[in-house]
Protein backbone atom coordinates (compact mmCIF):
# COMPACT_ATOMS: atom_id res chain seq x y z
CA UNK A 1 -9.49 -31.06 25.49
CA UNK A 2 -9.30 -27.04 25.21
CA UNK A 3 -6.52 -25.49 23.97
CA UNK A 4 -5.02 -21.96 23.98
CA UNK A 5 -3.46 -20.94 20.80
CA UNK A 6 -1.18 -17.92 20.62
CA UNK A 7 -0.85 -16.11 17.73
CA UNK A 8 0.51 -12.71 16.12
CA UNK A 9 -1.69 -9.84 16.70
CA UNK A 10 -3.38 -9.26 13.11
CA UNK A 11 -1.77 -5.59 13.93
CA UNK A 12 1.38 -7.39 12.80
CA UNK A 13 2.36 -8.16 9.38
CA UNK A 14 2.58 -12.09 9.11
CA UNK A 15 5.85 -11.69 8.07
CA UNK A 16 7.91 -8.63 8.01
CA UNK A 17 8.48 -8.22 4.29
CA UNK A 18 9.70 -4.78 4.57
CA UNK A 19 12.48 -5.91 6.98
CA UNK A 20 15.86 -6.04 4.57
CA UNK A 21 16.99 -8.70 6.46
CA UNK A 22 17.17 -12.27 5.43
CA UNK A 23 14.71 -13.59 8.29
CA UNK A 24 11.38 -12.14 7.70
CA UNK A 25 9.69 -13.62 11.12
CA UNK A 26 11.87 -11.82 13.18
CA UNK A 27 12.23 -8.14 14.24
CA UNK A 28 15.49 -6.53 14.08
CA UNK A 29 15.69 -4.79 16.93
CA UNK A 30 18.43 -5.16 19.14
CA UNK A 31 19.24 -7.62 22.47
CA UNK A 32 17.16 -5.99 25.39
CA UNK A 33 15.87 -3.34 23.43
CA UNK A 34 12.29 -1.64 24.62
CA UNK A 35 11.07 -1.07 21.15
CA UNK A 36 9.38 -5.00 20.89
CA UNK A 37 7.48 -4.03 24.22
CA UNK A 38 5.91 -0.94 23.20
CA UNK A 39 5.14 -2.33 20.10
CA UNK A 40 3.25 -5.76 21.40
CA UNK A 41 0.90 -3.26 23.61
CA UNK A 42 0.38 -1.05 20.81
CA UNK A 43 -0.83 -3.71 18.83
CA UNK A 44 -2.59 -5.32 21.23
CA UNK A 45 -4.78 -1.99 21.98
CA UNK A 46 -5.14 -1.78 18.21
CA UNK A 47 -6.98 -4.88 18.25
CA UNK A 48 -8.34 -5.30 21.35
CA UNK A 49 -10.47 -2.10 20.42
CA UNK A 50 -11.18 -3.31 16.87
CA UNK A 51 -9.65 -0.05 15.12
CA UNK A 52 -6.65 -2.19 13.59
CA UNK A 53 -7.95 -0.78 9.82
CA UNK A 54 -8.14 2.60 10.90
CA UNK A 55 -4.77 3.20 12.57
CA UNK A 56 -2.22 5.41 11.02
CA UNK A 57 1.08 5.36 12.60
CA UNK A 58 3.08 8.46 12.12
CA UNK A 59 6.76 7.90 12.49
CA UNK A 60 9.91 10.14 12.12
CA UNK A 61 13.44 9.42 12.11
CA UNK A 62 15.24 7.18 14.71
CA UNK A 63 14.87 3.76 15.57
CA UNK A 64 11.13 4.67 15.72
CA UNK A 65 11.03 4.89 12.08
CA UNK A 66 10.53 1.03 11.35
CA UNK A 67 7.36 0.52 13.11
CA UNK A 68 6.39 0.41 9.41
CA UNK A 69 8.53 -2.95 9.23
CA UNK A 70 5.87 -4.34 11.43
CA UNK A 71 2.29 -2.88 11.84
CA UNK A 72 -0.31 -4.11 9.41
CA UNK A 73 -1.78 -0.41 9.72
CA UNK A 74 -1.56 2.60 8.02
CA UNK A 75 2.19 4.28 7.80
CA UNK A 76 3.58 7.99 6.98
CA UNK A 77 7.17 8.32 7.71
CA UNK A 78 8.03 11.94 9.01
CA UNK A 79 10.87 14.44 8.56
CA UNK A 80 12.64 14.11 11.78
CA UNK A 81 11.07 15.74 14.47
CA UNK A 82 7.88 16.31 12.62
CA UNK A 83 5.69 13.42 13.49
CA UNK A 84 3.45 15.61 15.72
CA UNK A 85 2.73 17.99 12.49
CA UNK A 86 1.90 15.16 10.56
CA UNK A 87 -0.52 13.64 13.20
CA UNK A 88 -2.19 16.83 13.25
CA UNK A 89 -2.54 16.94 9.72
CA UNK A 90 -3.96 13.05 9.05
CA UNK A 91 -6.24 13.67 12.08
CA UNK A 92 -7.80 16.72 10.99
CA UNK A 93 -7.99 14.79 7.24
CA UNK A 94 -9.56 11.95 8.96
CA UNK A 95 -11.01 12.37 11.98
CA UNK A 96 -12.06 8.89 12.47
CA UNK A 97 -9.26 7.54 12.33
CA UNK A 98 -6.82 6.81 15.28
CA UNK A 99 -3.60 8.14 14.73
CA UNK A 100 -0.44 7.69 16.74
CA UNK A 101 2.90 9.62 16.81
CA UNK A 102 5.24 7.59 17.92
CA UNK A 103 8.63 8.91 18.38
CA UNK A 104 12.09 8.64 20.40
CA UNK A 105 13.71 11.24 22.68
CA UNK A 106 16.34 12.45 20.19
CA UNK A 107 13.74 13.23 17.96
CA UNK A 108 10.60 14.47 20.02
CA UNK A 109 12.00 16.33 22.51
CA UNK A 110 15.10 17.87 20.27
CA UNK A 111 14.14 19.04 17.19
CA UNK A 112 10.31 17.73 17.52
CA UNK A 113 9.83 20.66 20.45
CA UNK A 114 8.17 22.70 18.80
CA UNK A 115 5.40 20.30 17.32
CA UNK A 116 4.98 18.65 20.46
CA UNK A 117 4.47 21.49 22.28
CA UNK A 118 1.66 23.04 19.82
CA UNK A 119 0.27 19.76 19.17
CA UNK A 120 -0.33 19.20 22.98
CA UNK A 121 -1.32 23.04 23.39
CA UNK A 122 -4.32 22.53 21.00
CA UNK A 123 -5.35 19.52 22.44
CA UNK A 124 -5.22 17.53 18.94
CA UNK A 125 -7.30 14.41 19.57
CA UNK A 126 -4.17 11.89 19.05
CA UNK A 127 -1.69 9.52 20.92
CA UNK A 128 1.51 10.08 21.32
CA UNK A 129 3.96 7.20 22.49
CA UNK A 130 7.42 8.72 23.72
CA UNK A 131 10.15 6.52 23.83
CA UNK A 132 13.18 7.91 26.16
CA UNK A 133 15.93 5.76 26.27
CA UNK A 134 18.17 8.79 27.11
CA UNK A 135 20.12 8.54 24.01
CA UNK A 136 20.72 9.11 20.13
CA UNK A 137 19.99 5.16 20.04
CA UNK A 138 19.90 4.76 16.32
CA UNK A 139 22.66 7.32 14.81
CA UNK A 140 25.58 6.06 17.25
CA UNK A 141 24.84 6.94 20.44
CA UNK A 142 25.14 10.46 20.77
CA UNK A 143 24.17 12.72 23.76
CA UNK A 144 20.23 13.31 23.26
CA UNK A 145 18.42 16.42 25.41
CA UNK A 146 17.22 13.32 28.00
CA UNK A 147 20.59 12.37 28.73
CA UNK A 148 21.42 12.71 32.43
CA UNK A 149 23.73 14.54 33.79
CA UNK A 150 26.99 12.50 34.09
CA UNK A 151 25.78 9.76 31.42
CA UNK A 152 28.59 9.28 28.85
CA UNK A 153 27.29 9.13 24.91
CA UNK A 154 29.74 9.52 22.37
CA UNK A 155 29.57 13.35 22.19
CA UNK A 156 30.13 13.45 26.02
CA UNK A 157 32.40 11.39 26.39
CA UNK A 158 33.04 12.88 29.74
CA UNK A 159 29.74 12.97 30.42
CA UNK A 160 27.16 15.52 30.42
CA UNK A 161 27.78 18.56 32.16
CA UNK A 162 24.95 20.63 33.44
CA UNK A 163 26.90 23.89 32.45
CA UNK A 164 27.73 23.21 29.31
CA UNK A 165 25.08 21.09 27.76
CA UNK A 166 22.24 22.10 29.94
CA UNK A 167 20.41 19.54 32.22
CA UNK A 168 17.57 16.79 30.95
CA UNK A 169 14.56 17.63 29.51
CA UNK A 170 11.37 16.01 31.58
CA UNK A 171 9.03 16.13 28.89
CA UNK A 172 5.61 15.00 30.83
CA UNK A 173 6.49 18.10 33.07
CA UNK A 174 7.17 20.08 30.31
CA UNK A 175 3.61 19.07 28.68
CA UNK A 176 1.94 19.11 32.17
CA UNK A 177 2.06 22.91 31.91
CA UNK A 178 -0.14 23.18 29.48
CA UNK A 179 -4.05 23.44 29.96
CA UNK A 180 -5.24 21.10 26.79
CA UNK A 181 -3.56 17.51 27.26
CA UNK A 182 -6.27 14.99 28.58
CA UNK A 183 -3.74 12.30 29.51
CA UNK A 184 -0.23 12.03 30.54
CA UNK A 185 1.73 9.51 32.27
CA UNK A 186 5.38 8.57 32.77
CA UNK A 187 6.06 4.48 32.58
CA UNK A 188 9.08 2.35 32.53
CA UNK A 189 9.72 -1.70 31.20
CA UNK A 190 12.57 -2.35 33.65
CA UNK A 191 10.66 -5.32 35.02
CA UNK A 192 7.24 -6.92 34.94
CA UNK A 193 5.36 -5.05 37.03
CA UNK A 194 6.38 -1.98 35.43
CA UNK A 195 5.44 -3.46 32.18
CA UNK A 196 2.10 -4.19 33.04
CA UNK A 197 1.81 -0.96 34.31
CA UNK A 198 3.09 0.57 30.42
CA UNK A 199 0.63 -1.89 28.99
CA UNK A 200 -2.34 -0.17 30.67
CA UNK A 201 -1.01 3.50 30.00
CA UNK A 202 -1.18 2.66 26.65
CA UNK A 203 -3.90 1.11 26.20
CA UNK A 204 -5.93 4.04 27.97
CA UNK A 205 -4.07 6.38 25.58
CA UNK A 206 -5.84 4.61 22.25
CA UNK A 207 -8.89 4.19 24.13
CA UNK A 208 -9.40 7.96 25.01
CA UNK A 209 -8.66 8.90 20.97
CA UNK A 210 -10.85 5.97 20.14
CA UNK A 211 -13.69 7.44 22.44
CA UNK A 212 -12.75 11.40 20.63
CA UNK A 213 -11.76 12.47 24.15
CA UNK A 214 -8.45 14.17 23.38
CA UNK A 215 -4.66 14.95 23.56
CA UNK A 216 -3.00 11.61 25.37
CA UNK A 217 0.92 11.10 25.87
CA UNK A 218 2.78 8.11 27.50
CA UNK A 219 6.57 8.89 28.27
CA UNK A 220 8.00 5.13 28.14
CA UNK A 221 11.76 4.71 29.95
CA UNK A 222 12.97 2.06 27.54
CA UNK A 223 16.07 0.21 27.63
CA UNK A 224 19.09 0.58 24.70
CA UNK A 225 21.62 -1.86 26.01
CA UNK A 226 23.46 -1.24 22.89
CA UNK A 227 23.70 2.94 22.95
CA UNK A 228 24.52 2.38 26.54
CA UNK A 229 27.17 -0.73 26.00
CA UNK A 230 25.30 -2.61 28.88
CA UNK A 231 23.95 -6.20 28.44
CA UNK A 232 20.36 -6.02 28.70
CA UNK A 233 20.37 -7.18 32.08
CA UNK A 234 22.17 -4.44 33.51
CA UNK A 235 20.34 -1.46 31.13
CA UNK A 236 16.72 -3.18 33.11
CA UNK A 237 18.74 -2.28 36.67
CA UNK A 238 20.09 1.24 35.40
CA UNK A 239 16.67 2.04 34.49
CA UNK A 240 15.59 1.56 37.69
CA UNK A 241 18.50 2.77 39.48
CA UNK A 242 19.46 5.94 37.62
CA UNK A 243 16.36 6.95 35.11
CA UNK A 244 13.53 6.79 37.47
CA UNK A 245 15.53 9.22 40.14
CA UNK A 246 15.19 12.01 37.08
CA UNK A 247 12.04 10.60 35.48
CA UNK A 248 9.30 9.75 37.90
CA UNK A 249 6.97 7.76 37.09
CA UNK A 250 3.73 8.86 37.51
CA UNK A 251 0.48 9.95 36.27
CA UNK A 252 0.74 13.50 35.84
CA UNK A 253 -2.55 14.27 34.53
CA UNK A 254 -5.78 12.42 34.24
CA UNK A 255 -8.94 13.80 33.03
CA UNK A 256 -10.07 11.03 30.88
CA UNK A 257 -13.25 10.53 33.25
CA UNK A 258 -13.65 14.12 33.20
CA UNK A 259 -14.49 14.74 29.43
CA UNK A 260 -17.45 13.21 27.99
CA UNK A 261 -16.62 10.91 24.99
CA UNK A 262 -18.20 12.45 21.59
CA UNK A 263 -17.00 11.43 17.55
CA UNK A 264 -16.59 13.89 15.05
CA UNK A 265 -19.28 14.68 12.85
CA UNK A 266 -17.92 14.08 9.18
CA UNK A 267 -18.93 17.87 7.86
CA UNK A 268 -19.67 17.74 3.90
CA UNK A 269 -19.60 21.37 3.12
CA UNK A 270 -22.11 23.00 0.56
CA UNK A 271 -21.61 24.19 -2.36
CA UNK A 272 -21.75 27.85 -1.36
CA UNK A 273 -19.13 27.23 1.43
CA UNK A 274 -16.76 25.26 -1.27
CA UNK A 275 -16.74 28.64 -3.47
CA UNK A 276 -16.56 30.63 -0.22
CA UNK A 277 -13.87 29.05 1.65
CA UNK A 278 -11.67 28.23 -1.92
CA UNK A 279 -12.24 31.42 -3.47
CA UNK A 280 -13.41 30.50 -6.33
CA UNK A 281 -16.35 32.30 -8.93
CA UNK A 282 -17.97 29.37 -9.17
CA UNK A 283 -18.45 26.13 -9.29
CA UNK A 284 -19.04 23.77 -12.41
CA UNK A 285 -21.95 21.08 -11.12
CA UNK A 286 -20.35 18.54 -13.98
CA UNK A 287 -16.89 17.59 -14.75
CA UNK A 288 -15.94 17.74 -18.54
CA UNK A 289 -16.65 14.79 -20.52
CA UNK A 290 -13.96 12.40 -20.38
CA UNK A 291 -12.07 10.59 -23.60
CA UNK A 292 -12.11 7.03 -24.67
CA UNK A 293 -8.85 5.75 -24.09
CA UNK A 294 -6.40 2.78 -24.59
CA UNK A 295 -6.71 0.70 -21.19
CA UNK A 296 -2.85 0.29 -21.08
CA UNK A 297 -3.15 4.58 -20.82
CA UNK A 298 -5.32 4.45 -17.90
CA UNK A 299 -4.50 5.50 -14.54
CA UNK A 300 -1.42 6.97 -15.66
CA UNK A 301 1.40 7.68 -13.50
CA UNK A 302 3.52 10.62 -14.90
CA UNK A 303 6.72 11.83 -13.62
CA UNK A 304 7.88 15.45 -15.80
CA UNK A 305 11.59 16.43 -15.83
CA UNK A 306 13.96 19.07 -17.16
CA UNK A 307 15.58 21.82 -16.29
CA UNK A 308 14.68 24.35 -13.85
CA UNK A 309 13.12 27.12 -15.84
CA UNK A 310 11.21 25.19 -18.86
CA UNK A 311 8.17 25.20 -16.51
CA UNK A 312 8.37 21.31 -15.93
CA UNK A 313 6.53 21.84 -12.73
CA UNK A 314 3.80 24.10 -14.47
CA UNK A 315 3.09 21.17 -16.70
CA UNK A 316 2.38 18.80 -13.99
CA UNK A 317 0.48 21.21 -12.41
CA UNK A 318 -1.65 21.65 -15.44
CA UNK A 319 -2.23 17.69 -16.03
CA UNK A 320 -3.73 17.55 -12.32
CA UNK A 321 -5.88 20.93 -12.95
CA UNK A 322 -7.05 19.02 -16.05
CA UNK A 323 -7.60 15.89 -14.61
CA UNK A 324 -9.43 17.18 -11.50
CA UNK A 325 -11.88 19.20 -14.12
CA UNK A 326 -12.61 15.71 -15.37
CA UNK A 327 -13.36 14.27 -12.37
CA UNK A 328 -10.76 12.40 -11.95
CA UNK A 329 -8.56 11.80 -8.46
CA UNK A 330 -5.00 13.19 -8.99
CA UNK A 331 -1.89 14.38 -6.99
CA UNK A 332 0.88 16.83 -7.74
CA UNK A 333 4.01 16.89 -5.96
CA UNK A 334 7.56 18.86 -7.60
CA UNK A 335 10.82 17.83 -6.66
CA UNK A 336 13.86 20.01 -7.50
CA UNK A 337 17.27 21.04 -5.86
CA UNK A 338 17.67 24.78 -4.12
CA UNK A 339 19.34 26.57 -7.56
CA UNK A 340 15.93 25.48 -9.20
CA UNK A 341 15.91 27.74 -12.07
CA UNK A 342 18.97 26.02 -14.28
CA UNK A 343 19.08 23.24 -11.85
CA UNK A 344 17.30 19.61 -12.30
CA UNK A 345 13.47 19.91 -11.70
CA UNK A 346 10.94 16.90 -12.03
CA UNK A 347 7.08 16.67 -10.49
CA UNK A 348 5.23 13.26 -10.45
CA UNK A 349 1.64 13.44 -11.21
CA UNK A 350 -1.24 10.84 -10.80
CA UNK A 351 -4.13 11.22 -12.55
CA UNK A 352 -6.67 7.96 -11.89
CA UNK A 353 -10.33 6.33 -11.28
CA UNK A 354 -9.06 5.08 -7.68
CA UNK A 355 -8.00 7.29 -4.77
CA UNK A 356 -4.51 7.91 -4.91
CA UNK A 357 -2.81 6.35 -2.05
CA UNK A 358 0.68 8.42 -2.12
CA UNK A 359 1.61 11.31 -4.61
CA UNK A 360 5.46 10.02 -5.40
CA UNK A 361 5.72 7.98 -8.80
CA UNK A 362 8.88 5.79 -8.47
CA UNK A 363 8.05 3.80 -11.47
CA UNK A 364 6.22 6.45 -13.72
CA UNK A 365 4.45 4.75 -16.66
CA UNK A 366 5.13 7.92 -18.57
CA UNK A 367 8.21 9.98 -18.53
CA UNK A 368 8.15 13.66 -20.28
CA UNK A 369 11.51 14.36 -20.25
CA UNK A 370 13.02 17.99 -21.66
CA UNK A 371 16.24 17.54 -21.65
CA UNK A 372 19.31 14.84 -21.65
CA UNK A 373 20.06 14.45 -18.06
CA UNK A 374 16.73 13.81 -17.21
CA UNK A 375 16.19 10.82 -20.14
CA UNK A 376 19.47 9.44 -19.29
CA UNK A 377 18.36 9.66 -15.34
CA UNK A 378 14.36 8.40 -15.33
CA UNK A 379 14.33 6.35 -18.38
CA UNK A 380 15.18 3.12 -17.10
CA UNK A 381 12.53 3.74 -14.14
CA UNK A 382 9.71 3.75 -16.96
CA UNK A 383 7.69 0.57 -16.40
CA UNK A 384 8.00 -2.09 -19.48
CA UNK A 385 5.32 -0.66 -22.11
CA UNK A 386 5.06 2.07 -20.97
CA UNK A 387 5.73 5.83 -22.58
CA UNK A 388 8.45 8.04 -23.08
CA UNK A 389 8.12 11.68 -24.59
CA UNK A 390 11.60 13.52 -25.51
CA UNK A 391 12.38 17.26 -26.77
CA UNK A 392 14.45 15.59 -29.47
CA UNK A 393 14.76 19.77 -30.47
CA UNK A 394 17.40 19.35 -27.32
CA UNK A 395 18.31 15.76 -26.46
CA UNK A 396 20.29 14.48 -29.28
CA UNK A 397 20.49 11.00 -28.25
CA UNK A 398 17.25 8.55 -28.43
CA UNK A 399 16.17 6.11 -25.52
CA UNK A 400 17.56 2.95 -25.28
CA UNK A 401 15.14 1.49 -24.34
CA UNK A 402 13.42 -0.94 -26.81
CA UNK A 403 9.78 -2.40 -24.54
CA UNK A 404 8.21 1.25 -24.07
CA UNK A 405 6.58 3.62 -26.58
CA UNK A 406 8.36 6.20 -27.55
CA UNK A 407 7.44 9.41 -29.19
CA UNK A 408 10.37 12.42 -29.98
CA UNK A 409 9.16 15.51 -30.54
CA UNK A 410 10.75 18.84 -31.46
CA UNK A 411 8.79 20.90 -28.87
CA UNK A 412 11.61 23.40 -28.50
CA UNK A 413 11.41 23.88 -32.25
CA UNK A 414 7.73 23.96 -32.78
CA UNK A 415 7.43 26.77 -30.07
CA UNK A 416 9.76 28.54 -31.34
CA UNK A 417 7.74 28.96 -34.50
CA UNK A 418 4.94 30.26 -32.65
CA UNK A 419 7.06 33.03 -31.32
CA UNK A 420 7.91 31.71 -27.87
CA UNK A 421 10.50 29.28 -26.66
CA UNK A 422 9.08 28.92 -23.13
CA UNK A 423 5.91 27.39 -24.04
CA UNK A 424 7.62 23.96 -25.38
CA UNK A 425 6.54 22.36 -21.73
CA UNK A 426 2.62 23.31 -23.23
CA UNK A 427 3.76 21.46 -26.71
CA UNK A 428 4.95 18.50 -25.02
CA UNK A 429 1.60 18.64 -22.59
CA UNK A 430 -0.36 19.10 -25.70
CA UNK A 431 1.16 16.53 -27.26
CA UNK A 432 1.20 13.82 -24.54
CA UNK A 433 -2.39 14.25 -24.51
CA UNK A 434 -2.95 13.67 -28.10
CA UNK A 435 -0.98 10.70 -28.20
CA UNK A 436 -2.62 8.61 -25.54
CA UNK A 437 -6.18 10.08 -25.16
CA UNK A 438 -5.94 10.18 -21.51
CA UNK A 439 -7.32 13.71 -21.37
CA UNK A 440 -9.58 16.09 -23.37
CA UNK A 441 -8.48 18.65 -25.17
CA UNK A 442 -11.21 21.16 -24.25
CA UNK A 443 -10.31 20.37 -20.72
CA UNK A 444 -6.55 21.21 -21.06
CA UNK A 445 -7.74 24.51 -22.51
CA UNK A 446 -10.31 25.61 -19.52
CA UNK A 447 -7.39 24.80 -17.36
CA UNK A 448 -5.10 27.35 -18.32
CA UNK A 449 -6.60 30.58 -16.69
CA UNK A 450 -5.70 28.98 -13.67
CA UNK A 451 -2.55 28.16 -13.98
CA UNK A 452 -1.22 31.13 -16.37
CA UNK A 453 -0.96 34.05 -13.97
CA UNK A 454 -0.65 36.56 -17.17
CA UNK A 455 -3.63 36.82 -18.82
CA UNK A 456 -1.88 37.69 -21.99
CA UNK A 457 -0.04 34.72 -22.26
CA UNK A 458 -3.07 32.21 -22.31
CA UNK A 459 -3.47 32.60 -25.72
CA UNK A 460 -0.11 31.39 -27.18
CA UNK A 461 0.10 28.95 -24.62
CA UNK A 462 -3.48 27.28 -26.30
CA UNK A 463 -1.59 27.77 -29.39
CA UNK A 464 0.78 25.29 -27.83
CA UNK A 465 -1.44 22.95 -26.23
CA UNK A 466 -3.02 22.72 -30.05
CA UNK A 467 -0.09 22.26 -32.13
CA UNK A 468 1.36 19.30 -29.62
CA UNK A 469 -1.58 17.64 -29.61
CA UNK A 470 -2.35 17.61 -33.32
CA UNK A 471 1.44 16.71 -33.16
CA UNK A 472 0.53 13.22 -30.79
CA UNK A 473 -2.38 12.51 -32.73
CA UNK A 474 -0.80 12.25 -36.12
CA UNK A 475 1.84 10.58 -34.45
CA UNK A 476 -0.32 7.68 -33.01
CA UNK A 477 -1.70 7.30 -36.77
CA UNK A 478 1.80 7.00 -38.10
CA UNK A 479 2.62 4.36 -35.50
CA UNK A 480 -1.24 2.51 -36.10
CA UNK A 481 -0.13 2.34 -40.00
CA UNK A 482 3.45 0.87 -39.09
């Protein structure tokens, strides 16, 4: 006898092991809430069409934000308001890939204006879901620019007031003005019909992206019985009752049928384009040779720290110039605080054989650290053997940690000697390099004309790269003879 089986969409995680809460088979949204609807169609659209492994979901702050509890897809969480940026961005990165911005009404049509607005005004070939639940649902319940007029949050507590807060923002009209969107349509999940109706919308919004037919945007009316301090119940009838009076729904553009469905061609550029379009003199046909190195070296993941002005982030950048001369794949990213120079600065760098998958290192398996704030900070982060390297010219304390390498080195000192104190972050390059092998030598050298703006300066800075790594390498035969 035939039996139907439901099961999970394989867009789903199997269980939710991102979720910090206890039950990992369960979502956390809350009683009533819309955010379980949108995501079940979403899902099912993802696999439906097949494209489950090459979804990227883009999404900001707000409630929004932990659809990366959940999907089994690709996730890049975006500074609030910017998911539409960052669509833009991983679309035009890779183009066959189907990439949704999905984002709530305090976020999109607040501080997100602007990116929607361009986004849809180009005609970017993505989806965007837009959640409108009328209110700041995540953050306390605050008056967002979908609020109607009247509706009590807690920063209109008398509710809003036309004069004084403006009225609502109807986003589909808003877009509708535009000449580039393919697809827009306003839907609502305040009862079944209306659901079905959301599940379709959506669906035709991945399809069109899937078939490289253009900009698509579904306004959903969700529910947030909580925000609203309605049992879910109730929030379904005041949906129906109150939203849809300022919020029709309706399709407000449809050209889907209109456009003929075409995919990107991937473009691999020439070589006379790359030197062209980068600027460059020319372009070296081989990478340098690469070293033989210790496999417990390899891959390394290298976060840099001191203060602002040693040129911490200049010697991260000069690892992933050196790297990417060797062929390697490698990421730079800085980090530092607005009074930069004399404040804390630190840069993670990757430099590997696999494609780097994100540019942060939380758990670096080498820390170069310049000064004593920055040991004390990162050093318990450093993953069990791994490395530490320490100015010990200006932290006068040693790690404490006792399963990592550790190699102290008076860089300050030693560039000093050579006539320049600011070249200590080339010493301590120089030397990581000669320590562990992970780099060549001649490579570190060709890098430096593109990372030393003044020409003059190239030459003591070699000087530097030179003495720390002869300093690593006689190091590492003073540990091999321990």
């Amino acid at each position: 006898m035939a039996k139907t089986a439901w099961t999970k969409s394989d867009a789903f995680y199997n269980e939710y092991f991102r979720n910090p809460n206890p039950d990992k088979k369960s979502t956390h949204y809350c009683p009533g809430c819309g955010h379980g609807h949108v995501h079940k169609f979403l899902a099912e659209a993802f696999e439906d069409f097949g494209v489950v492994d090459q979804t990227i979901m883009i999404s900001p702050v707000g409630c929004s934000v932990f659809a990366y509890y959940y999907f089994d897809t690709g996730n890049i969480q975006a500074a609030h308001g910017r998911a539409a940026a960052v669509a833009t961005g991983i679309k035009r990165a890779h183009p066959h890939s189907i990439v949704v911005s999905y984002q709530g009404d305090g976020d999109l049509a607040a501080i997100g204006t602007a990116e929607l607005i361009h986004s849809a005004n180009r005609g970017e070939n993505i989806t965007v879901i837009f959640v409108n639940n009328a209110i700041y649902g995540m953050t306390g319940g605050q008056m967002a620019p979908t609020t109607l007029k009247g509706q009590k949050t807690t920063t209109s507590p008398r509710g809003r007031d036309p004069k004084n807060e403006g009225n609502p923002v109807k986003v589909c009209e808003m877009v509708n003005s535009l000449d580039a969107p393919v697809y827009l349509e306003r839907v609502s999940l305040h009862d079944v019909k209306h659901r079905a109706k959301a599940r379709m919308a959506i669906r035709k919004a991945i399809k069109n992206q899937v078939d490289g037919i253009g900009y698509s945007l579904v306004e959903v009316l969700s529910p947030c019985p909580s925000g609203w301090k309605m049992d879910p119940v109730d929030s379904m009838k005041w949906i129906e009752e109150e939203m849809t009076k300022v919020f029709p729904l309706e399709v407000f553009r449809d050209r889907s049928k209109e456009i003929e469905p075409s995919q990107e061609k991937k473009h691999i550029p020439t070589k006379d384009e790359i030197i062209t379009n980068l600027g460059l003199k020319e372009l070296h046909d081989e990478a340098f040779q690469k070293t033989q190195m210790a496999s417990h070296y390899k891959n390394p993941a290298i976060k840099a720290a001191g203060f602002g002005g040693q040129g911490i982030l200049l010697l991260g950048v000069g690892l992933a110039q050196a790297g990417m001369l060797e062929g390697y794949n490698v990421s730079w990213i800085p980090s530092y605080g607005p009074e930069m120079r004399g404040g804390t600065a630190n840069c993670h760098v990757h430099i590997s054989e696999k494609v780097v998958g994100s540019p942060i290192v939380s758990k670096p398996s080498v820390l170069l650290a310049m000064n004593r704030p920055s040991l004390e900070k990162f050093q318990k982060d450093v993953v069990k053997e791994g490395l530490i390297i320490y100015d010990s010219s200006l932290i006068d304390i040693k790690p404490d940690r006792d399963d990592v390498e550790i190699l102290d080195i008076p860089a300050t000192k030693i560039a000093d000697e050579l006539g320049n104190t600011r070249i200590a972050n080339m010493v301590i390059l120089g030397a990581l390099v000669g320590y562990t092998n992970i780099l060549n030598l001649k490579s570190l050298v060709a890098t430096l004309p593109y990372i030393i703006t003044r020409k003059r300066l190239i030459d003591v800075n070699k000087k530097a790269i030179e003495k720390g790594f002869e300093f690593g390498k006689n190091f590492q035969k003073k540990d091999l003879q321990n």
